[in-house]
PDB file of N, CA and C in Angstrom:
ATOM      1  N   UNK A   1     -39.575 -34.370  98.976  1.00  0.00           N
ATOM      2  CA  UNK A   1     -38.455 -33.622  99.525  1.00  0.00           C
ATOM      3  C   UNK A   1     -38.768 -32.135  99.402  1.00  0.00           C
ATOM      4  N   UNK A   2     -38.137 -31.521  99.882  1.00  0.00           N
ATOM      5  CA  UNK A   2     -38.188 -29.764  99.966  1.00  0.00           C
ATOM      6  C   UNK A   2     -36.624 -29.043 100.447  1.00  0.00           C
ATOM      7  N   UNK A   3     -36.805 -28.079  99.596  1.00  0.00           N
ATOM      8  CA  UNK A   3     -35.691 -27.738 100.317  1.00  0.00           C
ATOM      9  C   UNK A   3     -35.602 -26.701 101.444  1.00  0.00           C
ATOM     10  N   UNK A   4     -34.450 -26.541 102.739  1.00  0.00           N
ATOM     11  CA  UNK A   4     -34.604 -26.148 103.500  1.00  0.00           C
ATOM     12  C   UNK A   4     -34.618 -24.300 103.289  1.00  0.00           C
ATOM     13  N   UNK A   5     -35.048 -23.419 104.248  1.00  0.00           N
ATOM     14  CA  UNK A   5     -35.197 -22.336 103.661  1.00  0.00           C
ATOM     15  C   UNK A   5     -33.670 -21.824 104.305  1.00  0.00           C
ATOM     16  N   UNK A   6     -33.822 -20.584 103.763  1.00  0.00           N
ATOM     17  CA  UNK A   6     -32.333 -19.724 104.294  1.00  0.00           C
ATOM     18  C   UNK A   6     -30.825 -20.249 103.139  1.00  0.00           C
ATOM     19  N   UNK A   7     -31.146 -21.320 102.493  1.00  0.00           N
ATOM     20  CA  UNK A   7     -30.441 -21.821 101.430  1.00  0.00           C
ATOM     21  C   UNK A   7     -30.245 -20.904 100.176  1.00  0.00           C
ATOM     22  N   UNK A   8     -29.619 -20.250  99.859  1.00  0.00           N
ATOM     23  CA  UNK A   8     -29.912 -19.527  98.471  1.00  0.00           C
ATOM     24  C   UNK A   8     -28.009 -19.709  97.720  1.00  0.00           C
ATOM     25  N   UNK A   9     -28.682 -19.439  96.334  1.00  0.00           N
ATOM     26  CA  UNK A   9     -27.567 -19.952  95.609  1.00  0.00           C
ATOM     27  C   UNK A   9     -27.450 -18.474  94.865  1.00  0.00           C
ATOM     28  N   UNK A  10     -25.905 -17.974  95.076  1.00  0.00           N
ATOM     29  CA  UNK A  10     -24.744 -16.713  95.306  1.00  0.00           C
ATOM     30  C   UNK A  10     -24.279 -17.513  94.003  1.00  0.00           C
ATOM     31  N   UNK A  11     -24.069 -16.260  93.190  1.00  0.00           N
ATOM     32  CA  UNK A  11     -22.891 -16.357  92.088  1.00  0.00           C
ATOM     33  C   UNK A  11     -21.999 -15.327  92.874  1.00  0.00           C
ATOM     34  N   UNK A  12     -20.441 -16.275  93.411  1.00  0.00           N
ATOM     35  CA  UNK A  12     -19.154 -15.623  93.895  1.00  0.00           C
ATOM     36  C   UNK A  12     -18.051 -15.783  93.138  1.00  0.00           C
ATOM     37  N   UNK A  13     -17.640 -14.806  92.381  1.00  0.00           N
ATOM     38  CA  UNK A  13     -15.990 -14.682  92.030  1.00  0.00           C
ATOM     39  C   UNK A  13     -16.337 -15.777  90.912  1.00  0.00           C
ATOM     40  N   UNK A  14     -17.854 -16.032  90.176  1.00  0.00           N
ATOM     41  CA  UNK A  14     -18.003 -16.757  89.130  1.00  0.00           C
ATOM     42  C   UNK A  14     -18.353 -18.327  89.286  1.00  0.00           C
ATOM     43  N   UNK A  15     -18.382 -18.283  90.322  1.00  0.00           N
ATOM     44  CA  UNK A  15     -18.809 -20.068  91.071  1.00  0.00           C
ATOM     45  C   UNK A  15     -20.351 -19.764  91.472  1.00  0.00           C
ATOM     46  N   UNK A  16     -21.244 -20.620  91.120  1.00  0.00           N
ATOM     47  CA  UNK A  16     -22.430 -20.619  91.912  1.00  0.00           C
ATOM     48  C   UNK A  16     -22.207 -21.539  93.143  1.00  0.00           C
ATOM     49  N   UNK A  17     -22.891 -20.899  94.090  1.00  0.00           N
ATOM     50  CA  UNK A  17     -22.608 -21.837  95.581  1.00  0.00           C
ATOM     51  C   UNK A  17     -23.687 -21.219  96.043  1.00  0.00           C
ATOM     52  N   UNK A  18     -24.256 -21.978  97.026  1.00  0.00           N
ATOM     53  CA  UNK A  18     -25.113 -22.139  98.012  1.00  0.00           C
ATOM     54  C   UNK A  18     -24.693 -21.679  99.764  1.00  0.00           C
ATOM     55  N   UNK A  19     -25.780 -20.626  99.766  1.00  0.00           N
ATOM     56  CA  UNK A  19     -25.145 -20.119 100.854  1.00  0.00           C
ATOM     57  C   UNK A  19     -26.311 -19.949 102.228  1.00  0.00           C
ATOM     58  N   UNK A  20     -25.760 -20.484 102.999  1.00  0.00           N
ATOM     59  CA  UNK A  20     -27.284 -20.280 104.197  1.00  0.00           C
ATOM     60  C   UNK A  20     -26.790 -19.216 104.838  1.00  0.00           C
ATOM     61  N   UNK A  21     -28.309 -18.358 104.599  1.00  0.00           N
ATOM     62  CA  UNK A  21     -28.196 -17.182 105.112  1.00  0.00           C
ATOM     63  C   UNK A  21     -28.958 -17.220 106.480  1.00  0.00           C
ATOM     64  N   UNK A  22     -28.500 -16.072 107.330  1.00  0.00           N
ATOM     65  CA  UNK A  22     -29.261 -16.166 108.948  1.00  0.00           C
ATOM     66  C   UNK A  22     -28.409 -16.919 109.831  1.00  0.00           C
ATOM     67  N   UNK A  23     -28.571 -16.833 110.704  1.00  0.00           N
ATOM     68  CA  UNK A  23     -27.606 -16.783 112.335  1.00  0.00           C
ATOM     69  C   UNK A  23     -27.872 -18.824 112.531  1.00  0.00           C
ATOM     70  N   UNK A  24     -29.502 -19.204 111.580  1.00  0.00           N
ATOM     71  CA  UNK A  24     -28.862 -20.703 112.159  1.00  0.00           C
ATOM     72  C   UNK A  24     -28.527 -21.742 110.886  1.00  0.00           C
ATOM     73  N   UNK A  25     -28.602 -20.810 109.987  1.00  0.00           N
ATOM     74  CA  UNK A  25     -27.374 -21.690 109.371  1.00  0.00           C
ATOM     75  C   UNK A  25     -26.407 -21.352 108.367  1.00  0.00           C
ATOM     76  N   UNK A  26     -25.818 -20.472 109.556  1.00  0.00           N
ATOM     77  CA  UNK A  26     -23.961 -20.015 109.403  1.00  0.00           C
ATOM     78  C   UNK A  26     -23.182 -21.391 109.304  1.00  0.00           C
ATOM     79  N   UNK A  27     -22.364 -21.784 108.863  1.00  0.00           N
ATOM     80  CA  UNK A  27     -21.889 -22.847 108.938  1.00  0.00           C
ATOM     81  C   UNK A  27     -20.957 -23.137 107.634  1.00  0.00           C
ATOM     82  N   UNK A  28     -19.386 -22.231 107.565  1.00  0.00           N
ATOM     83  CA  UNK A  28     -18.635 -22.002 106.714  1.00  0.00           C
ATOM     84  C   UNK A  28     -17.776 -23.370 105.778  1.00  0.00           C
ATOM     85  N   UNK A  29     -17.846 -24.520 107.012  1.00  0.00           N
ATOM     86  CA  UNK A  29     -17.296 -25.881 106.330  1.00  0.00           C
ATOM     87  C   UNK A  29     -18.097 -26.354 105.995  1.00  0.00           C
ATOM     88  N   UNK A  30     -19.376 -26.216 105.492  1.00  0.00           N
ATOM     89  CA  UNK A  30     -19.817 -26.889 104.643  1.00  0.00           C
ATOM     90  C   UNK A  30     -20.657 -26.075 103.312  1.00  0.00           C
ATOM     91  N   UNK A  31     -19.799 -25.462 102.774  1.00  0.00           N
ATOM     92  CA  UNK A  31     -19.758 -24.420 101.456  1.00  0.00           C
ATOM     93  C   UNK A  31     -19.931 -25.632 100.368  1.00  0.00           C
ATOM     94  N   UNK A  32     -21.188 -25.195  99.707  1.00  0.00           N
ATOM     95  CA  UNK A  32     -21.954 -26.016  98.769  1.00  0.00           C
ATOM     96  C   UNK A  32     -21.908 -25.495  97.411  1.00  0.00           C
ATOM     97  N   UNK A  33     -20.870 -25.650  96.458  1.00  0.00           N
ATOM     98  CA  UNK A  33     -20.752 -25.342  94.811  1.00  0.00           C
ATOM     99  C   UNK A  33     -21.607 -26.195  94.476  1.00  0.00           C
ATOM    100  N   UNK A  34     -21.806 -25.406  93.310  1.00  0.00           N
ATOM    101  CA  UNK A  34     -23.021 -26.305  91.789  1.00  0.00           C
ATOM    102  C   UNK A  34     -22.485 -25.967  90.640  1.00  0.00           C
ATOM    103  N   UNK A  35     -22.617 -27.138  89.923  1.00  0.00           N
ATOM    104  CA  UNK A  35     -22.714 -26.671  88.570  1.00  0.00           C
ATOM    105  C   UNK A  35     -23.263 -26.286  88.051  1.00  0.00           C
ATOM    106  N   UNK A  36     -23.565 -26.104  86.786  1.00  0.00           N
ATOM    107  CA  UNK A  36     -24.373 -25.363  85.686  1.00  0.00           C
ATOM    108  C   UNK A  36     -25.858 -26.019  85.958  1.00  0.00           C
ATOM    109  N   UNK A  37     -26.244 -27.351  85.894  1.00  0.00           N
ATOM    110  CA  UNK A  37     -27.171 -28.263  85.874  1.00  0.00           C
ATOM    111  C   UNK A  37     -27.200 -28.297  87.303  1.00  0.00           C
ATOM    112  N   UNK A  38     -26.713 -28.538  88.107  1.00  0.00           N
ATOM    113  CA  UNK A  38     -27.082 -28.432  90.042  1.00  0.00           C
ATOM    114  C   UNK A  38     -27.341 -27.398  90.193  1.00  0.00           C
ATOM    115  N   UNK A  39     -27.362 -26.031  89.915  1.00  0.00           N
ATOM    116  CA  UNK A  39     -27.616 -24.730  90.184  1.00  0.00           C
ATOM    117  C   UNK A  39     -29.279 -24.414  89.155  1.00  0.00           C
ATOM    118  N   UNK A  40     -29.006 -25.174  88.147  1.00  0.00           N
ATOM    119  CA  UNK A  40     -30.361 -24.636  86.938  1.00  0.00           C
ATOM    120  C   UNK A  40     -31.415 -25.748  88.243  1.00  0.00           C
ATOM    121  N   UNK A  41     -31.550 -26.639  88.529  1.00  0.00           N
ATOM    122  CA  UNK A  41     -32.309 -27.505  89.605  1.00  0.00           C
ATOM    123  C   UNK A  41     -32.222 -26.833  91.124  1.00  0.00           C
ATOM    124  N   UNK A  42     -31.586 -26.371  91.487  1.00  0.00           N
ATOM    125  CA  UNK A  42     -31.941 -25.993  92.808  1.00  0.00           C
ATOM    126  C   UNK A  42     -32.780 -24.754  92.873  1.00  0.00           C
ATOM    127  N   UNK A  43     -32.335 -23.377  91.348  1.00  0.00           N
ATOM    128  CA  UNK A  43     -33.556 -22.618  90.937  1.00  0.00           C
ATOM    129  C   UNK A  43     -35.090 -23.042  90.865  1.00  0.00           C
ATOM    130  N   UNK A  44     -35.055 -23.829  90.460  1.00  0.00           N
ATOM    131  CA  UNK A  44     -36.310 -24.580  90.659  1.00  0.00           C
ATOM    132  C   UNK A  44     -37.180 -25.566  92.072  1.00  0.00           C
ATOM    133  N   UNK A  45     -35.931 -25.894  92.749  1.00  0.00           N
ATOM    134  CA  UNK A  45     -37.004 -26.594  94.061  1.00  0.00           C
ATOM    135  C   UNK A  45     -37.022 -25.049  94.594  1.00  0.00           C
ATOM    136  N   UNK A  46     -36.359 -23.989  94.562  1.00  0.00           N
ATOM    137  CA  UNK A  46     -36.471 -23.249  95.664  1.00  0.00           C
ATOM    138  C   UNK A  46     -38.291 -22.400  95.214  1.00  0.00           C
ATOM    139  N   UNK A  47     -38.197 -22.549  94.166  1.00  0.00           N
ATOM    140  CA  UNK A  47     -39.733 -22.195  93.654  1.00  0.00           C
ATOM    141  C   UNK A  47     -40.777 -22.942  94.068  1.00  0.00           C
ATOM    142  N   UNK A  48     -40.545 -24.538  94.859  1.00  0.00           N
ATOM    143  CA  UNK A  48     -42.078 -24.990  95.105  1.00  0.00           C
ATOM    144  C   UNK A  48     -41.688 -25.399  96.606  1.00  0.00           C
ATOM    145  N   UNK A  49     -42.997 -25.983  97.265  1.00  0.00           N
ATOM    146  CA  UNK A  49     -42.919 -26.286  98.654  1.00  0.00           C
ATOM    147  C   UNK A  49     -42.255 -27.925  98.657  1.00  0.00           C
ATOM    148  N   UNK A  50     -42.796 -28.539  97.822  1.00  0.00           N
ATOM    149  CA  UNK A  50     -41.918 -29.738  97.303  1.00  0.00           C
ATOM    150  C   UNK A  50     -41.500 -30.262  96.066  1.00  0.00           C
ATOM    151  N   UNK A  51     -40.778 -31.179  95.798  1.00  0.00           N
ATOM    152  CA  UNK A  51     -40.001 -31.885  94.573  1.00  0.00           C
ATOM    153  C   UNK A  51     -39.800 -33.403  94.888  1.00  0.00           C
ATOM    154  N   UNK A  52     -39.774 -33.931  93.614  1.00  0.00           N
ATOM    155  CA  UNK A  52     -39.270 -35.366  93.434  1.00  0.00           C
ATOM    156  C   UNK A  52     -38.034 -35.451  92.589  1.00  0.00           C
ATOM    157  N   UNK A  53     -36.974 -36.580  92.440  1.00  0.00           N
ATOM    158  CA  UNK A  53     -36.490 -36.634  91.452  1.00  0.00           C
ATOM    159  C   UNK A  53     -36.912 -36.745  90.207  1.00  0.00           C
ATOM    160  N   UNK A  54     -38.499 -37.504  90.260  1.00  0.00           N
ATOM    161  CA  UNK A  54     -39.066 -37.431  89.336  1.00  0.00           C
ATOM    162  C   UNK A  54     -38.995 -35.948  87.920  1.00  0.00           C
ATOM    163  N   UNK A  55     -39.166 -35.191  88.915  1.00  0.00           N
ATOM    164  CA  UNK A  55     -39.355 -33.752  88.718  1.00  0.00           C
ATOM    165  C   UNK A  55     -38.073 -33.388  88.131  1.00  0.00           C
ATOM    166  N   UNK A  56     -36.762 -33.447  89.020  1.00  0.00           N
ATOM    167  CA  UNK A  56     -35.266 -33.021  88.914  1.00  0.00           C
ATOM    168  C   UNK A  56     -35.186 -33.888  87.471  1.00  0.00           C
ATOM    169  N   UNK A  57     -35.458 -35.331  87.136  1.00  0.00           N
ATOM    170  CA  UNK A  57     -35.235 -35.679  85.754  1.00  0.00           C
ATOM    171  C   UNK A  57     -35.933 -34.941  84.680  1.00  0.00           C
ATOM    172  N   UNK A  58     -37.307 -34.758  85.014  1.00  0.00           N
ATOM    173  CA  UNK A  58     -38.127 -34.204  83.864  1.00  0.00           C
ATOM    174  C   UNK A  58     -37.180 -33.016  83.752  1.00  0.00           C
ATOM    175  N   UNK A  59     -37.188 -31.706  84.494  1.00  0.00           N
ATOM    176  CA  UNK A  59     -36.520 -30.366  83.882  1.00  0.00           C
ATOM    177  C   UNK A  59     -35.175 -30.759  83.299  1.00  0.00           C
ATOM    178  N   UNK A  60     -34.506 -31.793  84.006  1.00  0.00           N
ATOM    179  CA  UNK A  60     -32.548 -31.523  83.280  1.00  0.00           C
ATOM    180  C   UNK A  60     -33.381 -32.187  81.800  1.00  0.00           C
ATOM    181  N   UNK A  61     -33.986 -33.123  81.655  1.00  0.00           N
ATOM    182  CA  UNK A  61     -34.073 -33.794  80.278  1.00  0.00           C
ATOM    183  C   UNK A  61     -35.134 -32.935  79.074  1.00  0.00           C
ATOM    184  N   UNK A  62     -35.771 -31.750  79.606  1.00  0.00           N
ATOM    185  CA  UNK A  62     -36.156 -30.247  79.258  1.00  0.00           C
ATOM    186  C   UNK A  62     -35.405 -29.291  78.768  1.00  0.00           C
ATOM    187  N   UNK A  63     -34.217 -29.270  79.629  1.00  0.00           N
ATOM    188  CA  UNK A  63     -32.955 -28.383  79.708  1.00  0.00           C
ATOM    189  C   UNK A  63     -31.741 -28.257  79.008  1.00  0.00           C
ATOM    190  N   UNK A  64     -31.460 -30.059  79.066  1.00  0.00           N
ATOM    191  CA  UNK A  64     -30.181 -30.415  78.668  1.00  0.00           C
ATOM    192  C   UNK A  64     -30.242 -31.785  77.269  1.00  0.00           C
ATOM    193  N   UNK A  65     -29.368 -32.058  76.127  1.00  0.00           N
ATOM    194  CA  UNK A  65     -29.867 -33.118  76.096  1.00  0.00           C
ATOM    195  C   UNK A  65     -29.455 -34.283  76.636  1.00  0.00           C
ATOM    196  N   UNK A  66     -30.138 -35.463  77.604  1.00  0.00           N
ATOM    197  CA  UNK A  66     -29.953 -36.385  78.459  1.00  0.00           C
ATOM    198  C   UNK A  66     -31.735 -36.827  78.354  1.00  0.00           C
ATOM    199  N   UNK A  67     -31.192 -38.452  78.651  1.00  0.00           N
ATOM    200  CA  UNK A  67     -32.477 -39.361  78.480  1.00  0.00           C
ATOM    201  C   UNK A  67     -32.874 -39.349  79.772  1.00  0.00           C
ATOM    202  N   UNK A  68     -34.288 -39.777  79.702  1.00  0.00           N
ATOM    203  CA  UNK A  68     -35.157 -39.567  81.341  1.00  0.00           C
ATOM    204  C   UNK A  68     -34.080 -41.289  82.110  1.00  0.00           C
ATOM    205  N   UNK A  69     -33.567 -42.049  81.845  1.00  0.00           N
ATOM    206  CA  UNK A  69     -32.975 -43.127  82.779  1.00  0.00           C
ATOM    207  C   UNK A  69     -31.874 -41.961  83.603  1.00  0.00           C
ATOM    208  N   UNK A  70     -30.959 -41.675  82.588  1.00  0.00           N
ATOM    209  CA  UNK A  70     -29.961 -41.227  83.089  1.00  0.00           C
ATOM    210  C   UNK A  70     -29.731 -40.358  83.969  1.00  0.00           C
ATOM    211  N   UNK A  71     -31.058 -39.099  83.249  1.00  0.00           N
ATOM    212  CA  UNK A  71     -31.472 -37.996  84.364  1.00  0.00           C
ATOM    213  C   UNK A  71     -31.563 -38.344  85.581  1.00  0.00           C
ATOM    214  N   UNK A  72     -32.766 -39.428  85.350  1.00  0.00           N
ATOM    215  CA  UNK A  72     -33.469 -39.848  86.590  1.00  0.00           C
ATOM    216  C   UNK A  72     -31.950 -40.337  87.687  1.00  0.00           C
ATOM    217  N   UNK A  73     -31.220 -40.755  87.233  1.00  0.00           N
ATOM    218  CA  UNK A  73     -29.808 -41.847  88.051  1.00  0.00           C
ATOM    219  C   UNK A  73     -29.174 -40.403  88.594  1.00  0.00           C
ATOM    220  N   UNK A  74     -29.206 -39.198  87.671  1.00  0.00           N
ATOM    221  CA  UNK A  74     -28.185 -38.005  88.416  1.00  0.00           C
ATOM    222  C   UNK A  74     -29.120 -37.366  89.520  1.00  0.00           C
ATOM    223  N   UNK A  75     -30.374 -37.307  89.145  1.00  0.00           N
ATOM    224  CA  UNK A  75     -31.211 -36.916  90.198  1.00  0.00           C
ATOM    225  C   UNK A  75     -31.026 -37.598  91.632  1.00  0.00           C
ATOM    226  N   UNK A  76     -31.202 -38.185  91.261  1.00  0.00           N
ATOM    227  CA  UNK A  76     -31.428 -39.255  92.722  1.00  0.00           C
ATOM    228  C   UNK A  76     -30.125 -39.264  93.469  1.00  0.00           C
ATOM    229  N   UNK A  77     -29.244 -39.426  92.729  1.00  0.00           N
ATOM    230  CA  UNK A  77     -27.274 -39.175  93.545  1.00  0.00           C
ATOM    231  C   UNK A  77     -27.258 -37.486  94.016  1.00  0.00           C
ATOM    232  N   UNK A  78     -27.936 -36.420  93.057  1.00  0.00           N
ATOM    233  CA  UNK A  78     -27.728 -35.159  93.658  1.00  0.00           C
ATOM    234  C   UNK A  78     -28.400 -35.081  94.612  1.00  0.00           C
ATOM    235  N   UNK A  79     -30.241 -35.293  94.839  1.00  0.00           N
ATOM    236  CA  UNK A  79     -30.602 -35.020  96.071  1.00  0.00           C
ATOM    237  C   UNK A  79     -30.498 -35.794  97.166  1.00  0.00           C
ATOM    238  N   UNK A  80     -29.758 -37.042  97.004  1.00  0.00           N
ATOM    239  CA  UNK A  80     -28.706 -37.419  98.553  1.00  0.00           C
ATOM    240  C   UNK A  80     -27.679 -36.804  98.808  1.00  0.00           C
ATOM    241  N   UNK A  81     -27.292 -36.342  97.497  1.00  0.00           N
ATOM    242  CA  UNK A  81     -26.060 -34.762  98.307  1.00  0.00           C
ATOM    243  C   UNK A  81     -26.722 -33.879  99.289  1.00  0.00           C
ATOM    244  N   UNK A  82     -27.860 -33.435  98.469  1.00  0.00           N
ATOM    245  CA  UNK A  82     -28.422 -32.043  99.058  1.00  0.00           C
ATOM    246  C   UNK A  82     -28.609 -32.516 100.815  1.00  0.00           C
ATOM    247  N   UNK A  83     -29.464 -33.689 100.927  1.00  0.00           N
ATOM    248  CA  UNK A  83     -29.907 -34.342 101.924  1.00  0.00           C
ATOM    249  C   UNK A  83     -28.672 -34.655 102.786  1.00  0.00           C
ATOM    250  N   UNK A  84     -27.531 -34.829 102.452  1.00  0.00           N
ATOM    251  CA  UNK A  84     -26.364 -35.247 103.329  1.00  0.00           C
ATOM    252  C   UNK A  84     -25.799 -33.850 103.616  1.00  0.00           C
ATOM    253  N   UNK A  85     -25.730 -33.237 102.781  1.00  0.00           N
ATOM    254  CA  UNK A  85     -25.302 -31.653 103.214  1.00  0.00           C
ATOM    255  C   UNK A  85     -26.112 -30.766 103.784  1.00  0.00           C
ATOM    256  N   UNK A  86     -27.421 -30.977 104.045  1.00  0.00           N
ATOM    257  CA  UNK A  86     -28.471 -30.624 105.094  1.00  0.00           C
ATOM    258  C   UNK A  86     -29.232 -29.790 104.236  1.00  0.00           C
ATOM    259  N   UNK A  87     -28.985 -29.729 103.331  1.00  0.00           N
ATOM    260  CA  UNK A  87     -29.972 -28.248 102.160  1.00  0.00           C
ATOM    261  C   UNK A  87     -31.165 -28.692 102.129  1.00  0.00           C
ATOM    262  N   UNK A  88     -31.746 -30.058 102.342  1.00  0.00           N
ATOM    263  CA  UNK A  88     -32.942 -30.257 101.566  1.00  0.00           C
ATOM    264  C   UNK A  88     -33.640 -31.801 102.967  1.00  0.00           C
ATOM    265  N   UNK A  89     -34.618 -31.615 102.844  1.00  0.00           N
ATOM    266  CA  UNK A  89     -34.988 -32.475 103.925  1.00  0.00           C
ATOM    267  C   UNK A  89     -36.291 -33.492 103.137  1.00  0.00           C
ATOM    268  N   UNK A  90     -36.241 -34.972 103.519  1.00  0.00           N
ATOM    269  CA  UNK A  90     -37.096 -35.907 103.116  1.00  0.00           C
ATOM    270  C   UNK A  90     -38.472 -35.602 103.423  1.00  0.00           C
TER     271      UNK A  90
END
């Protein structure tokens, strides 16, 4: 997976959110918040050309304390968000 470019994540009014910048992808209804842990992971795919969940488990279980199953189970549910909300492409 990778994520798409023009995506960048805005701390607004104290919310991190994800904001596509540039004329093609304006697109105000679909305003993308993160949490603490969805925002510390999207810092990071935006640093390589690709990612696995593999990857998204290793850093949260680096980061946070959480076991590599569990990681691995939030990984995999967040980047079908990203993927359903168009941020990130297979």
């Amino acid at each position: 997976m990778k994520a798409k470019k023009g995506f960048n994540l805005r701390d607004v009014c104290g919310e991190q959110i994800i904001v596509g910048e540039g004329k093609e992808n304006i697109d105000f209804s679909n305003i993308i918040s993160m949490n603490e842990s969805s925002a510390y992971l999207w810092k990071n795919v935006q640093q390589l050309p690709e990612f696995t969940n593999e990857m998204l488990a290793e850093w949260l279980t680096e980061q946070y304390e959480v076991d590599y199953e569990t990681a691995l189970a939030d990984a995999t549910t967040l980047s079908k968000q990203w993927i359903e909300a168009g941020i990130v492409e297979e």
